[in-house]
Each structure stands twice: as structure tokens, then as C-alpha cells.
C-alpha atoms as a PDB file:
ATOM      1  CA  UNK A   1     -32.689  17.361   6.307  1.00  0.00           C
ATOM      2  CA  UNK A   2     -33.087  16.951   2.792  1.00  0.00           C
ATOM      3  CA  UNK A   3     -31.911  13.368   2.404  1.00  0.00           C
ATOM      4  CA  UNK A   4     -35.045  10.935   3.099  1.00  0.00           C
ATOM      5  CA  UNK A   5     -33.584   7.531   5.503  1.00  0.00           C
ATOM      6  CA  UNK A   6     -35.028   5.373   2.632  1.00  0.00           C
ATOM      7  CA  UNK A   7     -32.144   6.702   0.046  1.00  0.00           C
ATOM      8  CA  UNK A   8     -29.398   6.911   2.795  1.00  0.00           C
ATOM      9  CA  UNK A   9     -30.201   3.424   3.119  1.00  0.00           C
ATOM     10  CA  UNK A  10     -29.561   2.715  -0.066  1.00  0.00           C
ATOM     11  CA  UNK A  11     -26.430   4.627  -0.754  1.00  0.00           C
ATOM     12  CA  UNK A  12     -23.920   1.419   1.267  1.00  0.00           C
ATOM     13  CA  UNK A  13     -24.061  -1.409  -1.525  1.00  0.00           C
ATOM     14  CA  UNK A  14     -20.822  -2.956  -0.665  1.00  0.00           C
ATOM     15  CA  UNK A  15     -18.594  -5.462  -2.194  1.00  0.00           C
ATOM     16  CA  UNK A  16     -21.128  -8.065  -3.369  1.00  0.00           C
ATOM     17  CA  UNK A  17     -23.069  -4.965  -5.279  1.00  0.00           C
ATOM     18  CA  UNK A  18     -19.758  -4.174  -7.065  1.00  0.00           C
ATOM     19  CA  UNK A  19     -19.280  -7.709  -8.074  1.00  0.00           C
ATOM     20  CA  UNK A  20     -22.855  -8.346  -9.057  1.00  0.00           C
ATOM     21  CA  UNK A  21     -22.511  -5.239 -11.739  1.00  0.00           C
ATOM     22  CA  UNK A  22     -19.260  -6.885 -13.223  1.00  0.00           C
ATOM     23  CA  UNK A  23     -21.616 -10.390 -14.141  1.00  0.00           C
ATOM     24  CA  UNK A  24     -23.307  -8.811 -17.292  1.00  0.00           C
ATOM     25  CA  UNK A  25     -19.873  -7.830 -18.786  1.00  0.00           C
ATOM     26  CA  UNK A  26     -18.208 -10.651 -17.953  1.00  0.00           C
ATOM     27  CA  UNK A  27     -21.107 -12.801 -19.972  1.00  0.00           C
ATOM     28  CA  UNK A  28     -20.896 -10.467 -22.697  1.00  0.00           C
ATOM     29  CA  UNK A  29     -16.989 -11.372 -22.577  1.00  0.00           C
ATOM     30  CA  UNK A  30     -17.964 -14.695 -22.781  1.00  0.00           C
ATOM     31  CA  UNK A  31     -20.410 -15.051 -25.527  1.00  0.00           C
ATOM     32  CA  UNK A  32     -18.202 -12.894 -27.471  1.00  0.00           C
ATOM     33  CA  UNK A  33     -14.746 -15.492 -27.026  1.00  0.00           C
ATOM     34  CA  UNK A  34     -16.986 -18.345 -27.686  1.00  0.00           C
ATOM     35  CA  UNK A  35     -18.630 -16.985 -30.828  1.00  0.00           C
ATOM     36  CA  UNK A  36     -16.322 -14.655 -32.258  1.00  0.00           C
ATOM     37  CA  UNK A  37     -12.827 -15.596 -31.079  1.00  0.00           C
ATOM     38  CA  UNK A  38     -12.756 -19.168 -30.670  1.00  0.00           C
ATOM     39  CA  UNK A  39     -13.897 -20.043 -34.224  1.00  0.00           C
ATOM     40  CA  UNK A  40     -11.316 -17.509 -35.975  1.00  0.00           C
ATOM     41  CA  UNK A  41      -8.474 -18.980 -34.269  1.00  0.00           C
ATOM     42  CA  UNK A  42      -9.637 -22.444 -34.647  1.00  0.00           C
ATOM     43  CA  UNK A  43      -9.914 -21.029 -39.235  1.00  0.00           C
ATOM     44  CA  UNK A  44      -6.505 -20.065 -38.705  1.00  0.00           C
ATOM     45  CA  UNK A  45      -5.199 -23.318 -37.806  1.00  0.00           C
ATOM     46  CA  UNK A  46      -6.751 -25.099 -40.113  1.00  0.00           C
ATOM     47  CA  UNK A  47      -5.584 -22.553 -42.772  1.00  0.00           C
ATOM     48  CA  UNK A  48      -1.953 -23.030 -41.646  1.00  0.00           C
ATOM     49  CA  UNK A  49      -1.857 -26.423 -41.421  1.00  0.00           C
ATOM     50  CA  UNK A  50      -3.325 -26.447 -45.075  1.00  0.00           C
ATOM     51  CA  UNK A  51      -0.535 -23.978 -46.388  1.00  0.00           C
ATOM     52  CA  UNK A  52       2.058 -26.198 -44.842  1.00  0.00           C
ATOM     53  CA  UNK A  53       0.980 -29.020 -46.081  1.00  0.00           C
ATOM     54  CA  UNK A  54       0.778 -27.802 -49.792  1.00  0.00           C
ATOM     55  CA  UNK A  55       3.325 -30.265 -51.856  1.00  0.00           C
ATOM     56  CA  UNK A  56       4.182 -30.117 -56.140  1.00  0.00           C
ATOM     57  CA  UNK A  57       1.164 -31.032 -58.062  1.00  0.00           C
ATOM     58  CA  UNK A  58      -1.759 -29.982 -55.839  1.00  0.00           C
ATOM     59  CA  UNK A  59      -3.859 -27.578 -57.811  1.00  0.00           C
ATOM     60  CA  UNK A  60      -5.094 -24.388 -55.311  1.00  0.00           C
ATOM     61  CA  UNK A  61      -7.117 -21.271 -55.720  1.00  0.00           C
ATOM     62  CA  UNK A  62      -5.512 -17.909 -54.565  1.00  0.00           C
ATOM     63  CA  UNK A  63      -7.292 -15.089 -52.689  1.00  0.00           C
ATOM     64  CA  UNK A  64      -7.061 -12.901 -55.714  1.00  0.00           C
ATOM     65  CA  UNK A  65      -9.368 -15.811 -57.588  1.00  0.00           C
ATOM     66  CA  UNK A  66      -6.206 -17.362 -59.851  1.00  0.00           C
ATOM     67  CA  UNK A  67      -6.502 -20.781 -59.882  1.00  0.00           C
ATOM     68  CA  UNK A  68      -2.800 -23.099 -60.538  1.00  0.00           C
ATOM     69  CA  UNK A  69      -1.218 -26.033 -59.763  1.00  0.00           C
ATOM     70  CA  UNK A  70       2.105 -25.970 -57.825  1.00  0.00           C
ATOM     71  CA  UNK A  71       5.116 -26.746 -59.237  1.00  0.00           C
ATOM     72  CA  UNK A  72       7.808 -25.693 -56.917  1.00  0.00           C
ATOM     73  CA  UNK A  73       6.831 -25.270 -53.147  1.00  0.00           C
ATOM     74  CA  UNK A  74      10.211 -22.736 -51.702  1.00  0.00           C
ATOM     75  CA  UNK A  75      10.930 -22.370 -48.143  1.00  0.00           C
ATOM     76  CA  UNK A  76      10.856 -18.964 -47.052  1.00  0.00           C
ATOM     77  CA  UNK A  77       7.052 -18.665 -47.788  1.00  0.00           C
ATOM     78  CA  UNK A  78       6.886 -18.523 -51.429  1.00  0.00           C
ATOM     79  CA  UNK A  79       5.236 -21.164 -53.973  1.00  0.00           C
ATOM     80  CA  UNK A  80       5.815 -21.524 -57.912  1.00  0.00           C
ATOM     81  CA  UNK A  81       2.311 -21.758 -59.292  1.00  0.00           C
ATOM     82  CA  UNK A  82       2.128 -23.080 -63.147  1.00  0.00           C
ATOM     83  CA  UNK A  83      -1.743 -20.589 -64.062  1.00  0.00           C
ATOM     84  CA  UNK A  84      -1.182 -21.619 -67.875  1.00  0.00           C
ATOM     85  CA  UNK A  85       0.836 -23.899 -69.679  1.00  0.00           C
ATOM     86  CA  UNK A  86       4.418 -22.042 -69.494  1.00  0.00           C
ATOM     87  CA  UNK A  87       3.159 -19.171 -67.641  1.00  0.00           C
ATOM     88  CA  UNK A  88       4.590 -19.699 -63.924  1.00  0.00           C
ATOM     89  CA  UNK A  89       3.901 -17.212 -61.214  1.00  0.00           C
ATOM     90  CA  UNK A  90       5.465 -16.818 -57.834  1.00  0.00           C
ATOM     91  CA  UNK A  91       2.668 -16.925 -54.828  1.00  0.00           C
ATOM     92  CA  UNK A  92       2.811 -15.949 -51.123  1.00  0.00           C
ATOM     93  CA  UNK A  93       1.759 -18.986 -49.257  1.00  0.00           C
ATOM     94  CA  UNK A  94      -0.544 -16.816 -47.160  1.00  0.00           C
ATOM     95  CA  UNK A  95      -2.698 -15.881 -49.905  1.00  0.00           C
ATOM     96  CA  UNK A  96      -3.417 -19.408 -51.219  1.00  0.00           C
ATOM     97  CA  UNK A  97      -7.160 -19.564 -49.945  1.00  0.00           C
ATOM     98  CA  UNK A  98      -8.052 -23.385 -51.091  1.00  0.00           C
ATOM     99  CA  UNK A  99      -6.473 -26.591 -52.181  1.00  0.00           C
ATOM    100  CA  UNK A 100      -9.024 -27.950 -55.003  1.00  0.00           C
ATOM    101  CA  UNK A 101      -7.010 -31.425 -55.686  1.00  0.00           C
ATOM    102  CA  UNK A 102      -4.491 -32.874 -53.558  1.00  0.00           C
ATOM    103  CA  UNK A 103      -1.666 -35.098 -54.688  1.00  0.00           C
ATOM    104  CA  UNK A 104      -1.349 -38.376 -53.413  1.00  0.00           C
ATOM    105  CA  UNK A 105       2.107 -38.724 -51.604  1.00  0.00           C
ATOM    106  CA  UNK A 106       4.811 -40.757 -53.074  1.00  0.00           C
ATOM    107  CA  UNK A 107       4.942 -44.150 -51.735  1.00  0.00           C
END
């Protein structure tokens, strides 16, 4: 007779015990989509729709820091960037990081 009645007592927490020790992680989960998750996808958008929407005279600013105005914009993910007068370089369109000065469409 080791075992006291007060901690046999204790020992049967049941299901709503189990549940209520799952509520802390599932906030943590929670604060974590909301501010971690939710605002990188939301930057990723944005920076998609900005690569896709890059057109022949905009001037941009690479993630390497080069800064160049587009003069060809090529399908399969690759833009002509003019970085001197002459000197034309071939970009990935993922790496463009900014668009300083947009061209005005065409009209």
C-alpha cells in the first residue's frame, strides 16, 4: 500500500485532459501561420506578380545589387538587361528584386 488514494485519483484524466494539453500547441501553431507564414506567402505573390509584369523599358535592381533597364523580356524566364550603354546582360527573372521606374503601357 504504497500508492496514497489522493494520487490514484489523479492518475484517470480522460479525454478532455488529452485535448486540453493539445490547446497550447495548437496556439503556438497559430501565432506562428499568422506571423510567419501568412506574410511570406502573401511577399511571394506580390513578387511574382511584379516579375510578370516586368515589360521593355522598366529600369529594375537585381538581387546581386546591378541596377538596368530591360530591353528584351524572353519567355522561358530570362530578361535582357541593358547595365551600360552597349553592355547587355542576360537576367533570371527570379532574381530581379525591384522595379525602380515603370514604363507607361502603349496606348
Amino acid at each position: 500500500m504504497l500508492v496514497t488514494p489522493a494520487y490514484a485519483q489523479a492518475a484517470g484524466g480522460g479525454a478532455g485532459g488529452a485535448f486540453a494539453s493539445f490547446i497550447p500547441l495548437i496556439l503556438i501553431f497559430a501565432i506562428m501561420y499568422f506571423l510567419l507564414i501568412r506574410p511570406q506567402q502573401k511577399k511571394l505573390k506580390e513578387h511574382k506578380a511584379m516579375v510578370e509584369a516586368l515589360r521593355r523599358g522598366d529600369q529594375i535592381v537585381t538581387q546581386g545589387g546591378m541596377i538596368g533597364k530591360v530591353t528584351k523580356v524572353k519567355d522561358d524566364n530570362e530578361v535582357e538587361v541593358e547595365i551600360a550603354e552597349g553592355v547587355k546582360v542576360r537576367v533570371v527573372k527570379q532574381t530581379i528584386a525591384q522595379v525602380l521606374n515603370k514604363t507607361e503601357p502603349a496606348s
